[in-house]
C-alpha atoms as a PDB file:
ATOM      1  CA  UNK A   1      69.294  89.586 117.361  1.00  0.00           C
ATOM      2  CA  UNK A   2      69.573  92.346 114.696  1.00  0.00           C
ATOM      3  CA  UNK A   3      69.579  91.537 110.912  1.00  0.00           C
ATOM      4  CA  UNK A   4      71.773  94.631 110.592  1.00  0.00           C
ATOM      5  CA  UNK A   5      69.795  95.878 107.484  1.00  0.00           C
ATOM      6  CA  UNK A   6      72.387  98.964 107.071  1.00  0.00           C
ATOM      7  CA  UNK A   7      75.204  96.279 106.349  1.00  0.00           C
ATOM      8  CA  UNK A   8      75.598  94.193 103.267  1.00  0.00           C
ATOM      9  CA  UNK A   9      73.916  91.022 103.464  1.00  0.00           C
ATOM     10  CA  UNK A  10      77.464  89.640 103.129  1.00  0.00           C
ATOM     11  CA  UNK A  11      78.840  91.189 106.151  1.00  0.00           C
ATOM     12  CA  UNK A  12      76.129  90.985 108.787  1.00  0.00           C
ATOM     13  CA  UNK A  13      77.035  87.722 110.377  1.00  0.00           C
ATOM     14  CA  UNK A  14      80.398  89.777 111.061  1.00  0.00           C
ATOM     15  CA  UNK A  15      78.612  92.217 113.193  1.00  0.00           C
ATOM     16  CA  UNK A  16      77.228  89.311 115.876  1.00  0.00           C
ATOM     17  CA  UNK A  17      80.541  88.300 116.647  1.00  0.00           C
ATOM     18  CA  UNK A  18      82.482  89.121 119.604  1.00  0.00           C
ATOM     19  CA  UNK A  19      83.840  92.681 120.538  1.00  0.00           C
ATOM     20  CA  UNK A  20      87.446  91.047 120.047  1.00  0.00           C
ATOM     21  CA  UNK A  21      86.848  89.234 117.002  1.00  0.00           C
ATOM     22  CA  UNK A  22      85.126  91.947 115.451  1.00  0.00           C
ATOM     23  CA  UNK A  23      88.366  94.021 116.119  1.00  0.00           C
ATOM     24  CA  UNK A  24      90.760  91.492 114.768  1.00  0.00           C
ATOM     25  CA  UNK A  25      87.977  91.280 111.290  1.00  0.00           C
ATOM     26  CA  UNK A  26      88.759  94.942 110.876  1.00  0.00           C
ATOM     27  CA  UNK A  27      92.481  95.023 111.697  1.00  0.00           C
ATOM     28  CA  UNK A  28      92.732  92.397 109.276  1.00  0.00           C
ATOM     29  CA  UNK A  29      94.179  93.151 105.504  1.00  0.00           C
ATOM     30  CA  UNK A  30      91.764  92.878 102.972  1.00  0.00           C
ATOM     31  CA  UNK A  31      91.688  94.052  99.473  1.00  0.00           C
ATOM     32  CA  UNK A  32      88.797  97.072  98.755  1.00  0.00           C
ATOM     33  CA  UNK A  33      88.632  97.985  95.245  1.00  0.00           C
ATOM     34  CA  UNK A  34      88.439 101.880  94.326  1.00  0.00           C
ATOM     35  CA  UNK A  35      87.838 103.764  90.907  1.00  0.00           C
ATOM     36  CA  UNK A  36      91.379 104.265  90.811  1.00  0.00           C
ATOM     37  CA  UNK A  37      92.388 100.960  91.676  1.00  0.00           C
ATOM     38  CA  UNK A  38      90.381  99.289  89.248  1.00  0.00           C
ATOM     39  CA  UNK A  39      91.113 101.507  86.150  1.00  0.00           C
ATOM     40  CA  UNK A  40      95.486 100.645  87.130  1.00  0.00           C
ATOM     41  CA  UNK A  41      94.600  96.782  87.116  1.00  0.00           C
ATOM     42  CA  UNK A  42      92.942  97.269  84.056  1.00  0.00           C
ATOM     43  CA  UNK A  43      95.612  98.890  82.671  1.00  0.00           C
ATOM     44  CA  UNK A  44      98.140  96.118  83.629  1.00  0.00           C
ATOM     45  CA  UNK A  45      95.665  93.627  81.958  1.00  0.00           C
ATOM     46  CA  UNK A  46      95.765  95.232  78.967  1.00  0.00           C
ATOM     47  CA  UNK A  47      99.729  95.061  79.376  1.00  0.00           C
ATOM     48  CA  UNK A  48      99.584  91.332  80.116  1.00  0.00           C
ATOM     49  CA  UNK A  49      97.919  90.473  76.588  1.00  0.00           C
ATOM     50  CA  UNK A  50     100.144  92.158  74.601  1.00  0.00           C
ATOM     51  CA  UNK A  51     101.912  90.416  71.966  1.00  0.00           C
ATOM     52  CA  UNK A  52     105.886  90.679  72.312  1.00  0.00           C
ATOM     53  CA  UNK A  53     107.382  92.962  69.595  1.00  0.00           C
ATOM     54  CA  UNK A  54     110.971  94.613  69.586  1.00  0.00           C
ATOM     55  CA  UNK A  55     109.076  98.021  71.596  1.00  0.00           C
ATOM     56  CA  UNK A  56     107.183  96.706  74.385  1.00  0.00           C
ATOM     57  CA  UNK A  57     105.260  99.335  76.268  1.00  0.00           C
ATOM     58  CA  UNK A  58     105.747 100.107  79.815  1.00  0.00           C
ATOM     59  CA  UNK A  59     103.770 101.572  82.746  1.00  0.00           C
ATOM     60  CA  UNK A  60     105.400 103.819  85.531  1.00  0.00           C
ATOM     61  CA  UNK A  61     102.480 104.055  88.387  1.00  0.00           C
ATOM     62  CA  UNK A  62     103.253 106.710  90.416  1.00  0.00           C
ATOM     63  CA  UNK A  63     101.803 108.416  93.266  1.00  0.00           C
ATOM     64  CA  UNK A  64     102.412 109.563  97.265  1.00  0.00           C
ATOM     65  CA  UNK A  65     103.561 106.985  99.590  1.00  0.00           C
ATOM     66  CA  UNK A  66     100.587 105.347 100.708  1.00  0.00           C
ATOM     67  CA  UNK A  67      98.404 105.722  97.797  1.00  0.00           C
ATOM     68  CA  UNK A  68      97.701 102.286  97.272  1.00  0.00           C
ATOM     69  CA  UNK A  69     100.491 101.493  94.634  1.00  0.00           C
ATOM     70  CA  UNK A  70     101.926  97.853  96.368  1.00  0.00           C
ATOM     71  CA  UNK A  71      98.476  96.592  97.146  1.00  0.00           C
ATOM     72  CA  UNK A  72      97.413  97.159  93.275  1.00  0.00           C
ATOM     73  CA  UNK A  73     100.878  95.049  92.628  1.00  0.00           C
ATOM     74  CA  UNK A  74      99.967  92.934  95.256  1.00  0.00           C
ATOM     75  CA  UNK A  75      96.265  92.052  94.135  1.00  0.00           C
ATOM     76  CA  UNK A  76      97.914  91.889  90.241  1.00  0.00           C
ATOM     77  CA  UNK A  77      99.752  89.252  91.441  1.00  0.00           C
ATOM     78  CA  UNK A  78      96.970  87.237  93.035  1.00  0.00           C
ATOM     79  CA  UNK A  79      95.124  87.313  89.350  1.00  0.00           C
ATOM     80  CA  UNK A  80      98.141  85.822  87.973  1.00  0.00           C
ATOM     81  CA  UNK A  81      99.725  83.287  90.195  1.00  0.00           C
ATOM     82  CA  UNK A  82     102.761  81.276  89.089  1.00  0.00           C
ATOM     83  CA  UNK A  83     101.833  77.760  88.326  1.00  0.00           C
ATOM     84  CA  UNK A  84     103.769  74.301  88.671  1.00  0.00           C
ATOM     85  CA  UNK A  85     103.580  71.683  86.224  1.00  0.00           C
ATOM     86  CA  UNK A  86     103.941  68.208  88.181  1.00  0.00           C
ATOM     87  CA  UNK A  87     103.885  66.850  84.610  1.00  0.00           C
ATOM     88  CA  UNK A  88     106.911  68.556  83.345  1.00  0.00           C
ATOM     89  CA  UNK A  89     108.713  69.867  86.311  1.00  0.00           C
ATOM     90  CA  UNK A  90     108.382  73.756  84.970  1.00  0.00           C
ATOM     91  CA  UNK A  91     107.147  76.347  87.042  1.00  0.00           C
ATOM     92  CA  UNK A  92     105.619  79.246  84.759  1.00  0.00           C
ATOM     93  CA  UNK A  93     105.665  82.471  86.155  1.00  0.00           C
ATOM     94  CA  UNK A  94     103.725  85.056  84.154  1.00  0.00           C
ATOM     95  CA  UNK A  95     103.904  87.782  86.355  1.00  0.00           C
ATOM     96  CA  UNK A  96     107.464  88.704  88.379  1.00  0.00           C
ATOM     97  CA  UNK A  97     107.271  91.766  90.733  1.00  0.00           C
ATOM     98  CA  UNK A  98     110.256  92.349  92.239  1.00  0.00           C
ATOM     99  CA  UNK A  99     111.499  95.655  95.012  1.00  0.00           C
ATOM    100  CA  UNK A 100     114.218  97.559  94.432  1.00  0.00           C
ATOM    101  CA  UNK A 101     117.484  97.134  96.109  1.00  0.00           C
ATOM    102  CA  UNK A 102     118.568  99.753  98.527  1.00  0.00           C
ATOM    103  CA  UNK A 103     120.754 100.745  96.026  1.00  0.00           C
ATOM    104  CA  UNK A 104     120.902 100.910  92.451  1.00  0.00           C
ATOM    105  CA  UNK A 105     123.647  98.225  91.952  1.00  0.00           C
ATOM    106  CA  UNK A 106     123.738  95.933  88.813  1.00  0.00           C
ATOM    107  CA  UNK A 107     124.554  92.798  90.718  1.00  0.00           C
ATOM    108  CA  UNK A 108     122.062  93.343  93.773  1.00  0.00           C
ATOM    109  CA  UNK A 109     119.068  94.395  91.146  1.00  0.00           C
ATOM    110  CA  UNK A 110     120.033  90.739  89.651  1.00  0.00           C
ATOM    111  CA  UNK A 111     120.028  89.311  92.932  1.00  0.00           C
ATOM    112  CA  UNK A 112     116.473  90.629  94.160  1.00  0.00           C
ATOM    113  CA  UNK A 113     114.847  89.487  90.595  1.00  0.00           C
ATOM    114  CA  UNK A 114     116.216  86.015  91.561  1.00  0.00           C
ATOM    115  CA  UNK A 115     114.676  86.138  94.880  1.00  0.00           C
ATOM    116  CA  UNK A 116     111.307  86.946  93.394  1.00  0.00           C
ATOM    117  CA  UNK A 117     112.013  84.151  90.481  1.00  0.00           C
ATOM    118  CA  UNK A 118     111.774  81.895  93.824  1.00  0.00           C
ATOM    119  CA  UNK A 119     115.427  81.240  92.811  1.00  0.00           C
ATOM    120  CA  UNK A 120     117.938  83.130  94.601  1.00  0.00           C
ATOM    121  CA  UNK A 121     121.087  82.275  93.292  1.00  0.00           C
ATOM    122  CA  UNK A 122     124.929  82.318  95.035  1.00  0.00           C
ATOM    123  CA  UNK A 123     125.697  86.135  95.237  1.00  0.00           C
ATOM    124  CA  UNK A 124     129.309  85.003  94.541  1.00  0.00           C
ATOM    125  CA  UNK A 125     128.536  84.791  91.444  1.00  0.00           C
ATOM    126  CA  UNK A 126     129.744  87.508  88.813  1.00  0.00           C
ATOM    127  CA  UNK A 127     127.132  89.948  88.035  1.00  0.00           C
ATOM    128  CA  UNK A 128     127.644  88.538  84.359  1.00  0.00           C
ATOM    129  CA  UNK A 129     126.670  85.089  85.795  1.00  0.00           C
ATOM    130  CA  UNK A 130     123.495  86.315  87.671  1.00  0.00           C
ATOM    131  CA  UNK A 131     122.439  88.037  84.665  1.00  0.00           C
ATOM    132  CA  UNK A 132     122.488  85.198  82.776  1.00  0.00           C
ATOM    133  CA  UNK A 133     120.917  83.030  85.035  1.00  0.00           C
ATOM    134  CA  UNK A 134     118.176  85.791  85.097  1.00  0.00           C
ATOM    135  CA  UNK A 135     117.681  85.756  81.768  1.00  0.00           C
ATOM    136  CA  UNK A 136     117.538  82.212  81.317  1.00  0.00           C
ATOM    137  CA  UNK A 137     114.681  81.668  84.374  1.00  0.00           C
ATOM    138  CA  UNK A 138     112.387  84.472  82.704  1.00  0.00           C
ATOM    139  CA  UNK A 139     112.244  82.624  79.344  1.00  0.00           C
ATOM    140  CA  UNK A 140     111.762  79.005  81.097  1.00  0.00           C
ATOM    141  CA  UNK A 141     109.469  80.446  83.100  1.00  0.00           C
ATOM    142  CA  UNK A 142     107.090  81.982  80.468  1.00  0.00           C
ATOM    143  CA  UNK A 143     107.288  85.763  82.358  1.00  0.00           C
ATOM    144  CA  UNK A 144     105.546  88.210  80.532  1.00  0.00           C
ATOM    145  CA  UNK A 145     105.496  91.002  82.523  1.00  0.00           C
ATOM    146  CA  UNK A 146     108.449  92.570  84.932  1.00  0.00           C
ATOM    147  CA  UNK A 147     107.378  94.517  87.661  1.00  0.00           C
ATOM    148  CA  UNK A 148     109.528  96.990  89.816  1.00  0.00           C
ATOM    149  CA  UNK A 149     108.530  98.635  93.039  1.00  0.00           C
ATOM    150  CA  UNK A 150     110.081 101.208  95.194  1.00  0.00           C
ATOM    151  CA  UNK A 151     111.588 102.535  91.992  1.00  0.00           C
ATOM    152  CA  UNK A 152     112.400 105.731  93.138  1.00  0.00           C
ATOM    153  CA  UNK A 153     115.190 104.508  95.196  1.00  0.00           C
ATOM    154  CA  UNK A 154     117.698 104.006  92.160  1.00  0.00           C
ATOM    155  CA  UNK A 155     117.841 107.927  93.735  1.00  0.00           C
ATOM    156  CA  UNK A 156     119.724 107.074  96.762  1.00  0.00           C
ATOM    157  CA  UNK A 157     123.123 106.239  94.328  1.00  0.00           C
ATOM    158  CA  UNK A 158     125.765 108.054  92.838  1.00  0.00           C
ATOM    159  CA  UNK A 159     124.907 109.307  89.233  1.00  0.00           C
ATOM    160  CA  UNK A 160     127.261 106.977  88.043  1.00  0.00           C
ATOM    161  CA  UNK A 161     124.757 103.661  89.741  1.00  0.00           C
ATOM    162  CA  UNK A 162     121.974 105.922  88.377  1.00  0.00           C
ATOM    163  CA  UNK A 163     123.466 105.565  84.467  1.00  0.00           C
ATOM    164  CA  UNK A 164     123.913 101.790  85.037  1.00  0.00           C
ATOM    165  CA  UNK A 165     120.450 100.978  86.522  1.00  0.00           C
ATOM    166  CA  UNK A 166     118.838 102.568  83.839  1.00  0.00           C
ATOM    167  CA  UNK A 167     120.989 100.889  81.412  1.00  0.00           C
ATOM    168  CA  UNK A 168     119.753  97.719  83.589  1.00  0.00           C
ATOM    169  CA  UNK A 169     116.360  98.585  82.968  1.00  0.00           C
ATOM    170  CA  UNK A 170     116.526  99.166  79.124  1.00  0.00           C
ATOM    171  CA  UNK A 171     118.311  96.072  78.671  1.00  0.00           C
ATOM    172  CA  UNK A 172     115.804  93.955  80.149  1.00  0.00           C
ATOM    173  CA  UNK A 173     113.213  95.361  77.846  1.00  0.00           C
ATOM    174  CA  UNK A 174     115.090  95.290  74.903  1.00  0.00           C
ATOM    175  CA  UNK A 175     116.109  91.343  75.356  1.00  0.00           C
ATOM    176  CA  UNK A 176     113.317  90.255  77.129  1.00  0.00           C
ATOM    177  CA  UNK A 177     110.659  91.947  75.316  1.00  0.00           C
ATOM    178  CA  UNK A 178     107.988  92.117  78.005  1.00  0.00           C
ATOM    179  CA  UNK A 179     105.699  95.173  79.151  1.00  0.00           C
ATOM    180  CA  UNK A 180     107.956  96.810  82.383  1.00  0.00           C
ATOM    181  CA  UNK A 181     106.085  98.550  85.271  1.00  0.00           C
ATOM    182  CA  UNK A 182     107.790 100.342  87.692  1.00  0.00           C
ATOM    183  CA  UNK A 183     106.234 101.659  90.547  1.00  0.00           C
ATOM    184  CA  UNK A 184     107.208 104.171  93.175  1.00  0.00           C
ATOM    185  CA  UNK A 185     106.845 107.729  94.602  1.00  0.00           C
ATOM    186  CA  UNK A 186     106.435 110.989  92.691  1.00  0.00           C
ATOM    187  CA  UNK A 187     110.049 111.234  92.737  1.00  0.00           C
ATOM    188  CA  UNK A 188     110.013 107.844  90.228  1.00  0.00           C
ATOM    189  CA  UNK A 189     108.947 110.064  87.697  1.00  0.00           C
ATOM    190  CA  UNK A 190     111.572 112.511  88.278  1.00  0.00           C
ATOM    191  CA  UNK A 191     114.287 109.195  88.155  1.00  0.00           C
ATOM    192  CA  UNK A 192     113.064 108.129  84.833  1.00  0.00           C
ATOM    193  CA  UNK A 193     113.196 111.670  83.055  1.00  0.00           C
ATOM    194  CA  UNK A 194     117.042 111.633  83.867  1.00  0.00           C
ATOM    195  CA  UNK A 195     116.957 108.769  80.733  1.00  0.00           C
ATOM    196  CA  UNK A 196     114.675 110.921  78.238  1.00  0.00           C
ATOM    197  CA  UNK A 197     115.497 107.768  75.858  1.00  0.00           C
ATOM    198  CA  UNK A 198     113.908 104.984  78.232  1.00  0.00           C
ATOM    199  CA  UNK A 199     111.332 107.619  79.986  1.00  0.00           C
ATOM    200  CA  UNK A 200     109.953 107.771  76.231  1.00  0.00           C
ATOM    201  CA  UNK A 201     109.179 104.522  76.118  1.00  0.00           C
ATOM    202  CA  UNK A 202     106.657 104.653  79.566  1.00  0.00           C
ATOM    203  CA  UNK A 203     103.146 105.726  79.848  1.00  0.00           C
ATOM    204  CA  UNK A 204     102.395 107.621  83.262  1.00  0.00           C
ATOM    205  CA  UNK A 205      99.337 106.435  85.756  1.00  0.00           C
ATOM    206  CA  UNK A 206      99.141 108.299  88.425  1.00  0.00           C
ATOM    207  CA  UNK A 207      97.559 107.279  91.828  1.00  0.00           C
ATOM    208  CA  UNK A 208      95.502 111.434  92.944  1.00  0.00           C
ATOM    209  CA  UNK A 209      94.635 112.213  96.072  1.00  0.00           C
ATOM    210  CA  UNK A 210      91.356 111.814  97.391  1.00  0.00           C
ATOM    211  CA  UNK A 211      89.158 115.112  96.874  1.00  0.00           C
ATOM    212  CA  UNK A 212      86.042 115.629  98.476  1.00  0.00           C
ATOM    213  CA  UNK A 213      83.836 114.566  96.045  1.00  0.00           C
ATOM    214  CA  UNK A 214      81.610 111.396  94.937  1.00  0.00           C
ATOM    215  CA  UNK A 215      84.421 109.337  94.888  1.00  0.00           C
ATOM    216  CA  UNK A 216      85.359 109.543  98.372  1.00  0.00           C
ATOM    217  CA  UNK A 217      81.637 109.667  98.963  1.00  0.00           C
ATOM    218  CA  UNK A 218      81.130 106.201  97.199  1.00  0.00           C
ATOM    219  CA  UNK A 219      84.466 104.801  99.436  1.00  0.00           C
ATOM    220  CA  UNK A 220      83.540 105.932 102.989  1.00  0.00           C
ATOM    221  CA  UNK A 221      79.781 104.763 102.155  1.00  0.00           C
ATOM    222  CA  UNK A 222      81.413 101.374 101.065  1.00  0.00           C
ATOM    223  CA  UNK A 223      83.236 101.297 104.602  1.00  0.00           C
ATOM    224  CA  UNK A 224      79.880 101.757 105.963  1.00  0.00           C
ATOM    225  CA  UNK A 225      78.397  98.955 104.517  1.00  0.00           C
ATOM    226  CA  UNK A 226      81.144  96.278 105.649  1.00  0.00           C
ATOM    227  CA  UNK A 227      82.740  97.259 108.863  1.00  0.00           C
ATOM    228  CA  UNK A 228      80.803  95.644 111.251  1.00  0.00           C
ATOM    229  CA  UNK A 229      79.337  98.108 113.770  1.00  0.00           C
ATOM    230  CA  UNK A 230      75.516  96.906 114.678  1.00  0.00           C
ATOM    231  CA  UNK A 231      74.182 100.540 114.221  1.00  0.00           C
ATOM    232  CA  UNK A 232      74.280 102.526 111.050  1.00  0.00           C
ATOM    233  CA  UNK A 233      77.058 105.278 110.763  1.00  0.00           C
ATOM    234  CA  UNK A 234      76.842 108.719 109.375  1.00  0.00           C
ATOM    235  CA  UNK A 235      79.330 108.139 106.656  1.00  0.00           C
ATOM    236  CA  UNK A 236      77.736 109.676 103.977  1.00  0.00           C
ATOM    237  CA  UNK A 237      77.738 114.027 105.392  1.00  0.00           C
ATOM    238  CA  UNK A 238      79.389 115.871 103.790  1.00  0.00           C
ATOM    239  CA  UNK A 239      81.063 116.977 107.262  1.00  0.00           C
ATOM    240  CA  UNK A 240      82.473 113.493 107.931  1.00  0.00           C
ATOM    241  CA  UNK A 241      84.360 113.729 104.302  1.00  0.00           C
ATOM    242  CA  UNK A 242      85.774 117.076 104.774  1.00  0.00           C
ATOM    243  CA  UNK A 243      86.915 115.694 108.314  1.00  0.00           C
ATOM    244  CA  UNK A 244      88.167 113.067 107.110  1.00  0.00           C
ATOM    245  CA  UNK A 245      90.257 114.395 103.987  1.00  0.00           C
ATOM    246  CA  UNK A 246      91.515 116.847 107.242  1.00  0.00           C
ATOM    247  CA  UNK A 247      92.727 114.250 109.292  1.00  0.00           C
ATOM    248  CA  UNK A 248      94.761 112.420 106.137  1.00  0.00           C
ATOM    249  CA  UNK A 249      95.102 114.902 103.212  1.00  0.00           C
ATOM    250  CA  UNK A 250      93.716 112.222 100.855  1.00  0.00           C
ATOM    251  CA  UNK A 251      96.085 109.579 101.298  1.00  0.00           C
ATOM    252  CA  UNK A 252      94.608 106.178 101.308  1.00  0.00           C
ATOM    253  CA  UNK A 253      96.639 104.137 103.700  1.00  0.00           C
ATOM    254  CA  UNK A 254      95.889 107.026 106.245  1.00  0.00           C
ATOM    255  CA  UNK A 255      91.712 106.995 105.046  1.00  0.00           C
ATOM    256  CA  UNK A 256      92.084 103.254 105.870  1.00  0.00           C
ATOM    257  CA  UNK A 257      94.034 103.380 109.462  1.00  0.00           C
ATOM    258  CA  UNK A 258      91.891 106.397 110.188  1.00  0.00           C
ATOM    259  CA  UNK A 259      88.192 104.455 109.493  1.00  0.00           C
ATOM    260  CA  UNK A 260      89.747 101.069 111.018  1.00  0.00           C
ATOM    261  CA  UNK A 261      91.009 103.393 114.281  1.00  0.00           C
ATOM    262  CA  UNK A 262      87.318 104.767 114.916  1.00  0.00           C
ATOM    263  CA  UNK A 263      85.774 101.771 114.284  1.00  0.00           C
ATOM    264  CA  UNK A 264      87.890  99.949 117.252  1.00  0.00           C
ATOM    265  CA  UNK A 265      86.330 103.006 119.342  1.00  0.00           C
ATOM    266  CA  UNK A 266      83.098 102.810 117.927  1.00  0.00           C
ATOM    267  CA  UNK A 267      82.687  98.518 119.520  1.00  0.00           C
ATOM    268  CA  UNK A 268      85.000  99.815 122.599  1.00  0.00           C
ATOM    269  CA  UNK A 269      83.177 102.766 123.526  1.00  0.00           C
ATOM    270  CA  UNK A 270      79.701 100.536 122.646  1.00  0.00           C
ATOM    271  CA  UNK A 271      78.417 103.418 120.246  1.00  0.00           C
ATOM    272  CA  UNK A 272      78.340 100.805 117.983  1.00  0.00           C
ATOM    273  CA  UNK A 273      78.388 103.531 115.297  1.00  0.00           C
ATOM    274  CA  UNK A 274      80.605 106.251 113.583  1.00  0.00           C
ATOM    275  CA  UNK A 275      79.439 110.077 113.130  1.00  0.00           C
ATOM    276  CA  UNK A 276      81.382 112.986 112.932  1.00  0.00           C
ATOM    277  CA  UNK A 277      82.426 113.366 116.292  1.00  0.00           C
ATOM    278  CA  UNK A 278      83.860 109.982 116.340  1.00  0.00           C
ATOM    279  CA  UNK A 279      86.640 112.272 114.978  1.00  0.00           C
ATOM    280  CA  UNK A 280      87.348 114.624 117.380  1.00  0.00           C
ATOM    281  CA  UNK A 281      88.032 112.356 120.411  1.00  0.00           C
ATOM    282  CA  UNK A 282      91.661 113.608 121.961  1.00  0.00           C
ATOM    283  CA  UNK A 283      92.757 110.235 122.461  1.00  0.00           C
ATOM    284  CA  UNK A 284      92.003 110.110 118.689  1.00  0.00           C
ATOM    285  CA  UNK A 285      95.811 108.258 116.741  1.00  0.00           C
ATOM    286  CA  UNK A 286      96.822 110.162 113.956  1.00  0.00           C
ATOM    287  CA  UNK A 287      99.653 109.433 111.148  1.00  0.00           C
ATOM    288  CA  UNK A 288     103.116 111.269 112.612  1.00  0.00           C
ATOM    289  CA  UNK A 289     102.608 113.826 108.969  1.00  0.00           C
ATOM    290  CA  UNK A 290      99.047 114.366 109.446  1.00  0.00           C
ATOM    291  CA  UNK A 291      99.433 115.077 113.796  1.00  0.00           C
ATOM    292  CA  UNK A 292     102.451 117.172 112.420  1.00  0.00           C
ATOM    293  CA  UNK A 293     100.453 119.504 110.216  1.00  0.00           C
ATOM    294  CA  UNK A 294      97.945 120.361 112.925  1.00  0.00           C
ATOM    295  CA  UNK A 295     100.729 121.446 115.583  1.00  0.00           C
ATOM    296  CA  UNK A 296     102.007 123.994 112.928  1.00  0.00           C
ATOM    297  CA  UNK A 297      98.900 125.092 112.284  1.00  0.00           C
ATOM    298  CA  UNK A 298      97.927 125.376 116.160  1.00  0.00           C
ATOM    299  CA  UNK A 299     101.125 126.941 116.734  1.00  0.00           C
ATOM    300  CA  UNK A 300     100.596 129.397 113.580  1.00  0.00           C
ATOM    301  CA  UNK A 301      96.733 130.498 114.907  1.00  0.00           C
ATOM    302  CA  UNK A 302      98.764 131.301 118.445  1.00  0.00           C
ATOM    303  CA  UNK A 303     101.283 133.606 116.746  1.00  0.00           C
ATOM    304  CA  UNK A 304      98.557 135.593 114.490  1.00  0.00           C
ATOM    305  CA  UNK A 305      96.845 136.463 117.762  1.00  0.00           C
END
């Protein structure tokens, strides 16, 4: 049997599995840490520690759908798990990330942060009711940090919802006095400048596109190292990143599903390996924006003929 030298010593009992079990491994979700990735949960870290004062400061990360913005929550989360005290009874909680609500109403934003307390309360309540019961949970619970995701759907409401979310938002910060992230599209940004008083109070990290350069470079020669395919792939040309960047316009869910879908091929076909024309195979799945793209630009090289 092969030592697989071109994988990391960590991976290469991976590659002697099965066909099927090495397709479920790489199907599987894992957690792979980028540049950009890092330097956000670094940022949050540094949000975690601070001490409360009367101004907290708050984080909107922001990027295209798919960028990555959930998992960083996601992974967050994992570093700072809520713990139960057997001894006392009390569960602390120093972390809450909470979605959105469909829309921006007062009583069903109270409702989802008591689903992610772990308590979700009677929505019969009076919105008055659930925000007190909110407020009481996130001091007994020790939170020091309120996270929102999806933010950028306070957007689908009337102006009026709009005004009152916002005033949600600003309330929490003010009484609580914890850092708030929210989280969302590029169009969160564009929700939180409609409050220039709140908006003032965030810091902007935003989640950029892959380029071809050493940073994608570094990523796809990470891939190389862990997927486990028993012959060394030609992820390091400089052809294989501009196809790639092609075939997903530097979004990283679509990098991801891209490398994991010729991979599949690579133990199915028994090439055992990816290279550039791993790419070009017309059976080849592509996200519905990215397949989208081409047609018009097939379509457009017809019609300049």
């Amino acid at each position: 049997m092969s030592d697989y030298a071109h994988l990391l010593p960590a991976y290469r009992c991976q590659a002697a599995l099965a066909d099927a079990e090495r397709i479920a491994w790489i199907r599987a979700d894992r957690w792979l840490e980028t540049a950009q990735a890092r330097a956000a949960l670094a940022r949050l870290e540094d949000l975690l520690s601070y001490p409360a004062r009367d101004r907290m400061p708050c984080l909107l990360l922001y990027g295209d759908t798919g960028m990555g913005k959930t998992k960083i929550i996601r992974k967050f989360m994992r570093d700072h798990p809520a713990c139960f005290d057997r001894g006392t009874g009390i569960t602390t909680m120093p972390v809450v990330a909470m979605q959105m609500p469909a829309e921006p109403l007062e009583r069903d934003v109270y409702g989802e942060l008591l689903s992610a307390l772990g308590a979700p309360g009677p929505m019969t309540d009076s919105t008055y009711r659930l925000k007190e019961v909110c407020r009481s949970l996130l001091r007994s619970m020790s939170v020091r940090m309120l996270i929102i995701d999806e933010i950028h759907a306070m957007l689908a409401g009337s102006f009026r919802q709009q005004r009152i979310f916002l005033n949600v938002l600003r309330f929490l910060a003010n009484d609580l006095r914890v850092p708030l992230i929210c989280a969302g599209t590029n169009l969160a940004r564009q929700a939180l400048l409609t409050d220039p008083q709140l908006a003032e109070r965030f810091e902007a990290f935003h989640l950029d596109r892959w380029a071809d350069n050493s940073q994608l470079s570094q990523l796809l020669s990470s891939l190389g190292g862990i997927l486990p395919l028993r012959r060394p792939s030609e992820l390091g040309t400089a052809a294989v990143r501009r196809k790639v960047l092609d075939l997903t316009d530097g979004v990283t869910v679509r990098i991801f599903r891209l490398m994991e879908t010729v991979a599949v091929e690579a133990i199915r076909s028994g090439s055992e390996c990816i290279t550039v024309g791993s790419f070009d195979g017309d059976d080849l799945v592509l996200p519905l924006v990215t397949m989208t793209r081409h047609m018009e630009k097939g379509l457009q090289r017809r019609a300049s003929r």
